[in-house]
C-alpha atoms as a PDB file:
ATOM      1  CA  UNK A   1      13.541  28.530  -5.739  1.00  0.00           C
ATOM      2  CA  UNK A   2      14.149  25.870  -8.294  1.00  0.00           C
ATOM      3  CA  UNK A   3      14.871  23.219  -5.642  1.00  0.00           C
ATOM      4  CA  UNK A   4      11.756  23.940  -3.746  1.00  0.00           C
ATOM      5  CA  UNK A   5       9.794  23.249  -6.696  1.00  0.00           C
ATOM      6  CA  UNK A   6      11.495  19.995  -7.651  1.00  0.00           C
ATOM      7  CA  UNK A   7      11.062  19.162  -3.946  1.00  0.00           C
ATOM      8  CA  UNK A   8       7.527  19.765  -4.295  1.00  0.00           C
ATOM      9  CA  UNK A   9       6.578  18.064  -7.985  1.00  0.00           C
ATOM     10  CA  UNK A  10       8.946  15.488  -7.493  1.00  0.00           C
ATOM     11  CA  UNK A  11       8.678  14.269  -3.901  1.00  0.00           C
ATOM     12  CA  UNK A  12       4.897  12.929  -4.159  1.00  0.00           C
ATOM     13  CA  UNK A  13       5.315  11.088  -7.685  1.00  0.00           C
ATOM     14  CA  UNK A  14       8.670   9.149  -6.346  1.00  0.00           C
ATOM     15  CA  UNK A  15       6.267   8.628  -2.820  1.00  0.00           C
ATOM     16  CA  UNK A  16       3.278   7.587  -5.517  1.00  0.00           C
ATOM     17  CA  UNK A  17       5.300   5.560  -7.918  1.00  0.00           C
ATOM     18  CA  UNK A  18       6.253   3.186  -5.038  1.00  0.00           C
ATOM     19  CA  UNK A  19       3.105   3.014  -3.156  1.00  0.00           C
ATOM     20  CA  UNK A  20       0.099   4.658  -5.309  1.00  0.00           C
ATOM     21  CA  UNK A  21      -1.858   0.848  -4.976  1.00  0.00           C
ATOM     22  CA  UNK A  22      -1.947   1.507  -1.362  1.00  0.00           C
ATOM     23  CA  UNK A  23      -5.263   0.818  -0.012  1.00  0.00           C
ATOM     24  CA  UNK A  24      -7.633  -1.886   1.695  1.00  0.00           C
ATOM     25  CA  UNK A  25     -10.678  -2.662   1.213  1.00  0.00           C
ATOM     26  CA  UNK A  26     -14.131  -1.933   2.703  1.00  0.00           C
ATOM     27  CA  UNK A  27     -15.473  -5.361   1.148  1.00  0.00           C
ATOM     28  CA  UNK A  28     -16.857  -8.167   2.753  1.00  0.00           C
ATOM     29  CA  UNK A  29     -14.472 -11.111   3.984  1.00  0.00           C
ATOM     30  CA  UNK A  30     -11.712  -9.663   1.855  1.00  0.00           C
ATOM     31  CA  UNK A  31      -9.081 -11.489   3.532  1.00  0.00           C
ATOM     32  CA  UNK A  32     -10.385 -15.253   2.654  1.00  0.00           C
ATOM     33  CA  UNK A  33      -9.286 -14.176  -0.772  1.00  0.00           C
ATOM     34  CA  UNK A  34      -6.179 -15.781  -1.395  1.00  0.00           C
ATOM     35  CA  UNK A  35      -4.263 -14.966  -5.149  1.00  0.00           C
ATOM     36  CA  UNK A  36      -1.132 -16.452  -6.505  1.00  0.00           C
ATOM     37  CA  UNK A  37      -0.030 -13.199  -7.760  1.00  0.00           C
ATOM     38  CA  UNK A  38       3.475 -12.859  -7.172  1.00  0.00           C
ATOM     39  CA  UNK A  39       6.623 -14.627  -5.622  1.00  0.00           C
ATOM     40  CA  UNK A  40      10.009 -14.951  -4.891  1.00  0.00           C
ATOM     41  CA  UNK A  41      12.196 -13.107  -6.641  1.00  0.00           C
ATOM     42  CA  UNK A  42       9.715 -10.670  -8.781  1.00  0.00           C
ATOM     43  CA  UNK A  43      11.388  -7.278  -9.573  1.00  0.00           C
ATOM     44  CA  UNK A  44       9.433  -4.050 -11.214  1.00  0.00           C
ATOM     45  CA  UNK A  45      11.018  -1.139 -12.452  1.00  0.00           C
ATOM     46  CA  UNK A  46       9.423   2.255 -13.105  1.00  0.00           C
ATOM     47  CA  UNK A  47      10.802   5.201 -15.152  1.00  0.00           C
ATOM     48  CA  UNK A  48       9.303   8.805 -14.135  1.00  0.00           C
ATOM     49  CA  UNK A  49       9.089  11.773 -16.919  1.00  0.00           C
ATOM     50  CA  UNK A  50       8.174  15.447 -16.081  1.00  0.00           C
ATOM     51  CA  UNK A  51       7.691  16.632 -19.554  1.00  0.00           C
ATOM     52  CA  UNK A  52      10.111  15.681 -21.531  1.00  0.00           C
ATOM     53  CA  UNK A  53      12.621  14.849 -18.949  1.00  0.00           C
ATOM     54  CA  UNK A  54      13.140  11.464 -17.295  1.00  0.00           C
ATOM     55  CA  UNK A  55      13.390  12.916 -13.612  1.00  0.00           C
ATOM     56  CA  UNK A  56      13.220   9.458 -11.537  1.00  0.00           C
ATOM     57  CA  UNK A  57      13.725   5.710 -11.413  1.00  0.00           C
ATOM     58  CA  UNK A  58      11.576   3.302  -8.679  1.00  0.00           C
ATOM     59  CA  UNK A  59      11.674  -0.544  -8.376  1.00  0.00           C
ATOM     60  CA  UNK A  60      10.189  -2.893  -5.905  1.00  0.00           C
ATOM     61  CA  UNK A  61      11.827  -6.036  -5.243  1.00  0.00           C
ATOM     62  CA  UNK A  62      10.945  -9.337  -3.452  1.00  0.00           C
ATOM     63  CA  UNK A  63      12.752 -12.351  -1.820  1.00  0.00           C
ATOM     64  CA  UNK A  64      12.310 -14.776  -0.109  1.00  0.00           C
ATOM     65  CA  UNK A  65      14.432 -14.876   3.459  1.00  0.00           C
ATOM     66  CA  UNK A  66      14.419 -16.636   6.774  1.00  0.00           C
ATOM     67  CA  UNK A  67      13.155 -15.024  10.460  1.00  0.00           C
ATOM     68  CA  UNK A  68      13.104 -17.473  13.258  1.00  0.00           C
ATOM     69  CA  UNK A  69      13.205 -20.636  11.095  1.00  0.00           C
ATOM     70  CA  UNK A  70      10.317 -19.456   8.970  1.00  0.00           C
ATOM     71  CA  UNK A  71      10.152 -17.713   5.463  1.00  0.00           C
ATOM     72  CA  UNK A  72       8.917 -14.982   5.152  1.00  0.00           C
ATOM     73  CA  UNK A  73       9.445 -12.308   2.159  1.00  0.00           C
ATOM     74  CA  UNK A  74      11.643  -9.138   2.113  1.00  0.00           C
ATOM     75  CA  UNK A  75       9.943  -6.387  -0.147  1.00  0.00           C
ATOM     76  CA  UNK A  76      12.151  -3.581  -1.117  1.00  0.00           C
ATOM     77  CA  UNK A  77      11.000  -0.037  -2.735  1.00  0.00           C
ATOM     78  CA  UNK A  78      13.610   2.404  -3.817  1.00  0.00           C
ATOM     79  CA  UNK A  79      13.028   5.602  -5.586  1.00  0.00           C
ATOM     80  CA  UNK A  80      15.696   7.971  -7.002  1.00  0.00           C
ATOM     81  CA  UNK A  81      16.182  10.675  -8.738  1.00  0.00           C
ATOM     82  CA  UNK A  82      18.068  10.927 -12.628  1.00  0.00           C
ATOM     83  CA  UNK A  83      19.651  13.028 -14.667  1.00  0.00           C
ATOM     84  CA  UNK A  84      19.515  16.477 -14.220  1.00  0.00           C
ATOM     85  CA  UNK A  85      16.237  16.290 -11.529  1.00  0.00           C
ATOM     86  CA  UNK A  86      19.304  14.855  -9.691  1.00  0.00           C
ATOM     87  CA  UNK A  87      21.716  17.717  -9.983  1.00  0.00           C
ATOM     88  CA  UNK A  88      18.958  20.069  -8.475  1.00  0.00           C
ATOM     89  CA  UNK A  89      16.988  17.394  -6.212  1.00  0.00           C
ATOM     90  CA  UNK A  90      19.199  14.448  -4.793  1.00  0.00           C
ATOM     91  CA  UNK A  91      16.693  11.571  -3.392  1.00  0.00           C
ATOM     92  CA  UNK A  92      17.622   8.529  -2.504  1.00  0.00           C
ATOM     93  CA  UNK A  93      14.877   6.379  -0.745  1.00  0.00           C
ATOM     94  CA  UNK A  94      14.325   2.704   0.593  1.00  0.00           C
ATOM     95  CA  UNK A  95      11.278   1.531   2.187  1.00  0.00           C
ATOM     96  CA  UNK A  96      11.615  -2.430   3.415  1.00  0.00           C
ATOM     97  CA  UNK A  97       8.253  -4.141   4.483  1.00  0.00           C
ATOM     98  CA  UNK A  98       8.387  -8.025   6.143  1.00  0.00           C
ATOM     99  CA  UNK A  99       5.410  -9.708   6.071  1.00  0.00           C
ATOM    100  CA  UNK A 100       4.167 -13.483   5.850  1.00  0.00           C
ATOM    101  CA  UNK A 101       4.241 -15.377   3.073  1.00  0.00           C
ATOM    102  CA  UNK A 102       0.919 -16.645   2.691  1.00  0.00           C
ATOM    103  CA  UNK A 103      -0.871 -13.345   4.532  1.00  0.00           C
ATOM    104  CA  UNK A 104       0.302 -10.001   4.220  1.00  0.00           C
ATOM    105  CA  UNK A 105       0.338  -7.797   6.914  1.00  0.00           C
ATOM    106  CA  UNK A 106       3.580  -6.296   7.912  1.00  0.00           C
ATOM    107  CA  UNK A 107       6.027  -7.605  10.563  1.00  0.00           C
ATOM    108  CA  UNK A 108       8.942  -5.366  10.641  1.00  0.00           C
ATOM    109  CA  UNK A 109       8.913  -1.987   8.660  1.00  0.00           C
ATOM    110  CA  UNK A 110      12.020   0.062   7.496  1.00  0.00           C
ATOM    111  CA  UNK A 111      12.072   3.786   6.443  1.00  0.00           C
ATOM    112  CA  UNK A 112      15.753   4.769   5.444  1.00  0.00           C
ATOM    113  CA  UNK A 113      15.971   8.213   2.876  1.00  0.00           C
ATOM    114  CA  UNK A 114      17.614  11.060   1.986  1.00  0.00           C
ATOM    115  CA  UNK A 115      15.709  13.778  -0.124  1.00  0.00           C
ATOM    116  CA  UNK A 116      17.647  17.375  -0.514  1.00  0.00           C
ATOM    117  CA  UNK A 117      19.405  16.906   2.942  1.00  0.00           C
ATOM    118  CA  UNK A 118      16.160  15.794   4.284  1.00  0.00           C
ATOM    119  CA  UNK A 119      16.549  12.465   5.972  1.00  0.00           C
ATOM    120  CA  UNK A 120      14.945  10.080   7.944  1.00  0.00           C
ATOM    121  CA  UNK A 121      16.211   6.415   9.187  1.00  0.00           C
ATOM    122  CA  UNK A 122      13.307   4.513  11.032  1.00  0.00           C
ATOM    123  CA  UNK A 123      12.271   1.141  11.838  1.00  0.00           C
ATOM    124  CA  UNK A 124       9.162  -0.297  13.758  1.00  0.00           C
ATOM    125  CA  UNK A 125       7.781  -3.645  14.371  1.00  0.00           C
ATOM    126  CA  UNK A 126       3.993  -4.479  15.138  1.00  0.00           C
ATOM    127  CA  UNK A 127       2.097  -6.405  16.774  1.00  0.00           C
ATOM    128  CA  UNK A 128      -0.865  -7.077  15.699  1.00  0.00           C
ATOM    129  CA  UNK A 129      -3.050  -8.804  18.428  1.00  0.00           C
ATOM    130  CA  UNK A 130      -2.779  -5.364  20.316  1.00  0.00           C
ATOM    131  CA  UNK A 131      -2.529  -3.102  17.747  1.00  0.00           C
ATOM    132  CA  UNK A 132       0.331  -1.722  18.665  1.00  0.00           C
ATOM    133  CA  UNK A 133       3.401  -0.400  16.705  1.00  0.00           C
ATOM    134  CA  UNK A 134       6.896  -0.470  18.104  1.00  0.00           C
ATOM    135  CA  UNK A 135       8.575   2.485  16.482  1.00  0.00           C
ATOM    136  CA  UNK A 136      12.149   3.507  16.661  1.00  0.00           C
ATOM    137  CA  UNK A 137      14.181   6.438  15.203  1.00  0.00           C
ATOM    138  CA  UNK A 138      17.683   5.182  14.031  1.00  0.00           C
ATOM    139  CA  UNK A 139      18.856   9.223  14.083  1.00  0.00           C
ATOM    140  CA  UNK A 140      18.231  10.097  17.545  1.00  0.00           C
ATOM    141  CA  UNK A 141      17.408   6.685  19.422  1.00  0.00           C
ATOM    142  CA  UNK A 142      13.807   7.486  20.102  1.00  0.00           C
ATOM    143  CA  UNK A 143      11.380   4.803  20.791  1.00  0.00           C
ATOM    144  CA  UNK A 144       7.731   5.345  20.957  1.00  0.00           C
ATOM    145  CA  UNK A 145       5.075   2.517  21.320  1.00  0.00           C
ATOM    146  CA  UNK A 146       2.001   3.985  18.770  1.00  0.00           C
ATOM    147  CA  UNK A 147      -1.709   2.446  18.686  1.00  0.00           C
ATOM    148  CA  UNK A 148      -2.920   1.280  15.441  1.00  0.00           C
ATOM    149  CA  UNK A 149      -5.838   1.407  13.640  1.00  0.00           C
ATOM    150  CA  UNK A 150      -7.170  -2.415  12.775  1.00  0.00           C
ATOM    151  CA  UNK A 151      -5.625  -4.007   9.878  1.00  0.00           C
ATOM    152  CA  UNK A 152      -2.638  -1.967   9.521  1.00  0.00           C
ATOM    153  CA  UNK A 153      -0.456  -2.002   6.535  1.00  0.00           C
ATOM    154  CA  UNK A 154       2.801  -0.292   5.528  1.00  0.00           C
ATOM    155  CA  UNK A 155       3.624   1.188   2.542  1.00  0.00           C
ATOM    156  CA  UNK A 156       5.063  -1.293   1.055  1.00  0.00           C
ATOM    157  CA  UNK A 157       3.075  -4.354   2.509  1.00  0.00           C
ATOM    158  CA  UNK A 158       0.200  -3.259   1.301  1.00  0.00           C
ATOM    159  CA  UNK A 159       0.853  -3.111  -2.265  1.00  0.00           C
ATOM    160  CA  UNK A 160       1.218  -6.490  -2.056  1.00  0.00           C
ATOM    161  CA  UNK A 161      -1.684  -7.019   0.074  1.00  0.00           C
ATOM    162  CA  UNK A 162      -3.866  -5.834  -2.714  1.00  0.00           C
ATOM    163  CA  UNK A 163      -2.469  -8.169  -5.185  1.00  0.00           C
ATOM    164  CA  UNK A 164      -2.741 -11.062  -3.047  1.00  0.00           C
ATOM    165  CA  UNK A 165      -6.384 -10.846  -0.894  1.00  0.00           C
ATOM    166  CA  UNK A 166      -7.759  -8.178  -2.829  1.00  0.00           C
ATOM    167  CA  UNK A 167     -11.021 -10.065  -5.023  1.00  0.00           C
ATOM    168  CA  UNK A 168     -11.106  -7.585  -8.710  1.00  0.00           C
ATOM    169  CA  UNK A 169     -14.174  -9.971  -9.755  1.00  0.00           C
ATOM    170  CA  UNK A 170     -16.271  -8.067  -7.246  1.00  0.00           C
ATOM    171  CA  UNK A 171     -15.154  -4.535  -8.243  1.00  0.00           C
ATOM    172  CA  UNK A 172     -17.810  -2.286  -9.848  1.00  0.00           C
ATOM    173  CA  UNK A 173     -17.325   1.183 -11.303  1.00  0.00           C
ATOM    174  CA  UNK A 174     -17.094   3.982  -8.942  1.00  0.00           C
ATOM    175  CA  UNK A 175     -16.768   1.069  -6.147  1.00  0.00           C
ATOM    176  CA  UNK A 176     -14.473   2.672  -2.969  1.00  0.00           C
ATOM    177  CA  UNK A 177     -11.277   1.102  -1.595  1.00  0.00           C
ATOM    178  CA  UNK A 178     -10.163   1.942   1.639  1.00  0.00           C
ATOM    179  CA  UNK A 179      -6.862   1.192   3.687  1.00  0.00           C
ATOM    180  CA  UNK A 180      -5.438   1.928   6.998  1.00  0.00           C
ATOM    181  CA  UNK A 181      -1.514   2.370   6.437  1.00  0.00           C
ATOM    182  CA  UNK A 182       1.197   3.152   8.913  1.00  0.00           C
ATOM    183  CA  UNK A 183       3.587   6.228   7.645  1.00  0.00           C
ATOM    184  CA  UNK A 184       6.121   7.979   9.692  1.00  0.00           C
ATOM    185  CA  UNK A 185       4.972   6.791  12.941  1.00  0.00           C
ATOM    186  CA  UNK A 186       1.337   7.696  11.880  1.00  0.00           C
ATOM    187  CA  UNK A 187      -1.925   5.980  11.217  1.00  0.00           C
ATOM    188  CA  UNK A 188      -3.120   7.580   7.781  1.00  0.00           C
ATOM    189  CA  UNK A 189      -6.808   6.213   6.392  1.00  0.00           C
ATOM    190  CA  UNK A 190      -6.479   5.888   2.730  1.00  0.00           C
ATOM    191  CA  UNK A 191      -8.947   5.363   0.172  1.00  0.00           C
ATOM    192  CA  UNK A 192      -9.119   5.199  -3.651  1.00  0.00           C
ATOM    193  CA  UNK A 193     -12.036   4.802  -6.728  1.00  0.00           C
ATOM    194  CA  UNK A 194     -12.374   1.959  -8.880  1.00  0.00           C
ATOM    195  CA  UNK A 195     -12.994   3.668 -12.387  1.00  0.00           C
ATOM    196  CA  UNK A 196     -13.412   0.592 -14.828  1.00  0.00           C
ATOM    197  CA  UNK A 197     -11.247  -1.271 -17.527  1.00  0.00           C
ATOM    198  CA  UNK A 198      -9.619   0.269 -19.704  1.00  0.00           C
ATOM    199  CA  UNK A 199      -7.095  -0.543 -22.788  1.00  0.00           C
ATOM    200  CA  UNK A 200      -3.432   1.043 -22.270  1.00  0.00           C
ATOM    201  CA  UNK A 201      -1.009   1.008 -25.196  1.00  0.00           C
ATOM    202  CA  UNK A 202       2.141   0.645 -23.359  1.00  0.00           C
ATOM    203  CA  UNK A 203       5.953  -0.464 -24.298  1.00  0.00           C
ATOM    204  CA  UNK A 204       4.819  -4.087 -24.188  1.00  0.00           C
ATOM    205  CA  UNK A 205       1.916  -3.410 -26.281  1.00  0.00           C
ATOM    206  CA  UNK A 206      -1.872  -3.282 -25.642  1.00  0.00           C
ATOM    207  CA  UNK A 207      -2.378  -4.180 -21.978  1.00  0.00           C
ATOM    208  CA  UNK A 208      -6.261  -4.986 -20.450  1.00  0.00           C
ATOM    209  CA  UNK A 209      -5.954  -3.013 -16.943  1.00  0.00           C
ATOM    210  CA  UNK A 210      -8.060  -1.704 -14.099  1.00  0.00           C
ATOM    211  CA  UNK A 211      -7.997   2.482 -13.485  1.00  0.00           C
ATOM    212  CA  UNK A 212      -8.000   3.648 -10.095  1.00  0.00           C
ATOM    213  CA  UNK A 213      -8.266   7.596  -8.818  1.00  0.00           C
ATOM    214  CA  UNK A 214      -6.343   7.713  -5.289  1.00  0.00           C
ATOM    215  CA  UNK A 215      -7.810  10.454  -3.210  1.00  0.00           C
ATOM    216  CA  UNK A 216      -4.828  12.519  -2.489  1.00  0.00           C
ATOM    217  CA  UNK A 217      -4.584  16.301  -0.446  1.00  0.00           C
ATOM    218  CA  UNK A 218      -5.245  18.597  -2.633  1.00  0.00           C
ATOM    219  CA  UNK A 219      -2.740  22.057  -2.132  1.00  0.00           C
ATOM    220  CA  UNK A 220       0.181  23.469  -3.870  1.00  0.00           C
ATOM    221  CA  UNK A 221       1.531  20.274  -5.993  1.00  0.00           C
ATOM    222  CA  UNK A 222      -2.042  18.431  -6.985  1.00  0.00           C
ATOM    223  CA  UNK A 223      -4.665  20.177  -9.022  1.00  0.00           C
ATOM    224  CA  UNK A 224      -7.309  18.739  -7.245  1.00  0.00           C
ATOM    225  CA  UNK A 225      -8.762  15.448  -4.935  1.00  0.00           C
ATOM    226  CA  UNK A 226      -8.688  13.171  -8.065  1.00  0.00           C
ATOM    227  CA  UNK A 227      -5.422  14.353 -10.009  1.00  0.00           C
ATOM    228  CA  UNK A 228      -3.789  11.041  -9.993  1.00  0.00           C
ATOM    229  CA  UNK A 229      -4.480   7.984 -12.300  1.00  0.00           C
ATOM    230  CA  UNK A 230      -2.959   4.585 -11.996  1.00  0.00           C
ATOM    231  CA  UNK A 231      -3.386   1.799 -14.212  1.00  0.00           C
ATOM    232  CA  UNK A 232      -3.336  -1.713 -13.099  1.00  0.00           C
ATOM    233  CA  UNK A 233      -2.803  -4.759 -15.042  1.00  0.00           C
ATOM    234  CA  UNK A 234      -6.401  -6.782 -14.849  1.00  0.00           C
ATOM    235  CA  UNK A 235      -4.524 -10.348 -15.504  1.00  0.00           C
ATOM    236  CA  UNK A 236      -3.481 -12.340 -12.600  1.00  0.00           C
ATOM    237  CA  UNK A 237      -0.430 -10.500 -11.650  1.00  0.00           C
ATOM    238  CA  UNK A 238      -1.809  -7.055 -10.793  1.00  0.00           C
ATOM    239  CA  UNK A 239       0.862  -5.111 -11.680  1.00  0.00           C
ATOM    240  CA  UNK A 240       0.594  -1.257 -11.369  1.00  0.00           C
ATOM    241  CA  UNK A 241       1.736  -0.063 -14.906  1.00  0.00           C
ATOM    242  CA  UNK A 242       1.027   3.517 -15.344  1.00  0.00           C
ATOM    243  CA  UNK A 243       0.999   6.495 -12.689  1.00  0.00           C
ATOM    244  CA  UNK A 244      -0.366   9.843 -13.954  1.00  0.00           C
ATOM    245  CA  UNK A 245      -0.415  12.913 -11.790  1.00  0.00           C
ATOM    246  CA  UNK A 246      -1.919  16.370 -13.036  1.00  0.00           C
ATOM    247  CA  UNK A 247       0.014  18.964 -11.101  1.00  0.00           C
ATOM    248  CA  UNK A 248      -0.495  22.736 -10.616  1.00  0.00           C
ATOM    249  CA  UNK A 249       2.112  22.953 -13.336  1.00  0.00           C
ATOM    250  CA  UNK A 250       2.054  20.259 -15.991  1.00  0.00           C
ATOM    251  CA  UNK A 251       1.809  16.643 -15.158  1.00  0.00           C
ATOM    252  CA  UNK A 252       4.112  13.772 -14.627  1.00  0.00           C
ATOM    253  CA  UNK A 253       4.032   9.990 -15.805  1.00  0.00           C
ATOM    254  CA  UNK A 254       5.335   6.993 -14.244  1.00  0.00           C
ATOM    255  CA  UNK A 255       5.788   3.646 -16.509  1.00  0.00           C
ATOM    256  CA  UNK A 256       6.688   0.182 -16.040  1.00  0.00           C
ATOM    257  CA  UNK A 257       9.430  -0.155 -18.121  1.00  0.00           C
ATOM    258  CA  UNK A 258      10.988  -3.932 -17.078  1.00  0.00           C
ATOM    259  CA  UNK A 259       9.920  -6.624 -15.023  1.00  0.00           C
ATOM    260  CA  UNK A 260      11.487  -9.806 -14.211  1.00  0.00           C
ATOM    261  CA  UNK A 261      10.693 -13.378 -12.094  1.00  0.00           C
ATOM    262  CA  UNK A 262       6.495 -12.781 -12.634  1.00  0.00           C
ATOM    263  CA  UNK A 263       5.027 -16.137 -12.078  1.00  0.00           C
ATOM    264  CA  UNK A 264       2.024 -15.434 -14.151  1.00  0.00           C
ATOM    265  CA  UNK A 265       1.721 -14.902 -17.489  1.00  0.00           C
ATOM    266  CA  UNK A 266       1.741 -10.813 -18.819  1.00  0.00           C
ATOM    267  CA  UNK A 267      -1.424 -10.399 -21.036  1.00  0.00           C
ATOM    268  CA  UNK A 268      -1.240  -8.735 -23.912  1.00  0.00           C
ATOM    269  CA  UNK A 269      -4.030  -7.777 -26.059  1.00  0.00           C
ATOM    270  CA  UNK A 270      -4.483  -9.101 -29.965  1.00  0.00           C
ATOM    271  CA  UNK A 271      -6.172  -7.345 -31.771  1.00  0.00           C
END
């Protein structure tokens, strides 16, 4: 009974601690933005708490690497579980996106976890003239070819999608982001609310950052359609530095808690 309920608490937040700034935009030419907001090398690392327990670690990782005599960048997203979460709810996840250096959309996705004996190993390429998604299943050799919906992202790509094309000047309060994202050999239409600025006293002190509400399903682990809060950093790098997610029973924080190879510089507020 305990391990169905750690399955169920802890399973979204590792999922959301990863890839909560998942989502595109509805705006208007929102690729011709262009940001320098990250690069080779970057590395964030996330501590999760249930209570007083810290229940989970996440990172995301990026390098540079070479396909076909191009780069290109490698973005890695693992999420695990600590302590004694671990003892009662073993996860293990890695998510790898490859997308272009200068315009993010995915080339090659990888899916590769273990969560309680629950696993899944997948890989699929797309193509994105046809909108098509070449998916493969590492377990049992399946291969499927999937239509997409247009301007596809991963999990993982699109996090850095945001950073990069995504134009904050424009944002208003109560503004709608939306985002088509490919997830276990599924199209899934995402969207999330733009709530304002907002001051966040954090381990590196006071930090200027934009709140978003993603629109999650509502059920047995989320109290309701806007439970979740994530704070992201409004200078240039656009880092996501707080999750918050009000469940049925209690609530659960996420927290940047060290960063390395950011080529902009981190804001903090003086007051």
């Amino acid at each position: 009974m305990l391990l169905k309920k750690f399955n169920r608490i802890l399973k979204p937040i590792i999922f959301l601690v990863i890839f909560t700034f998942k989502a595109n935009s509805q705006m208007q030419n929102l690729y011709e933005n262009n940001y320098n907001s990250f690069g080779n090398g970057e590395i964030l690392e996330y501590k999760l708490k249930y209570g007083f327990f810290n229940t989970s670690y996440a990172s995301l990782s990026l390098n540079e690497v070479s396909q076909n005599g191009r780069k290109i960048y490698k973005a890695s997203a693992i999420g695990r579980t600590t302590g004694l979460a671990r003892i009662f709810f073993k996860v293990e996840d890695l998510y790898e996106s490859y997308f272009e250096k200068d315009f993010v959309r995915p080339i090659k996705s990888i899916r590769d976890i273990y969560e309680g004996g629950y696993i899944r190993k997948s890989e699929t390429t797309f193509d994105h003239i046809n909108n098509i998604g070449y998916f493969k299943n590492k377990i049992n050799g399946e291969e499927r070819k999937i239509n997409l919906l247009n301007n596809i992202q991963d999990l993982v790509s699109t996090f850095y999608f945001l950073r990069k094309h995504l134009n904050i000047t424009e944002l208003k309060p109560n503004d709608y982001i939306f985002v088509n994202i490919f997830f276990s050999a599924e199209n899934y239409p995402f969207k999330m609310k733009y709530l304002g600025k907002e001051i966040l006293d954090t381990k590196f002190g006071l930090v200027e950052c934009m709140k978003f509400s993603p629109f999650m399903e509502t059920g047995r682990v989320f109290r309701d359609n806007e439970g979740i809060s994530l704070w992201v950093t409004s200078d240039e790098n656009r880092i996501p530095i707080k999750v918050k997610a009000n469940l049925r029973v209690g609530s659960i924080t996420a927290d940047l808690f060290r960063f390395r190879g950011i080529i902009n510089p981190f804001n903090i507020r003086v007051e």
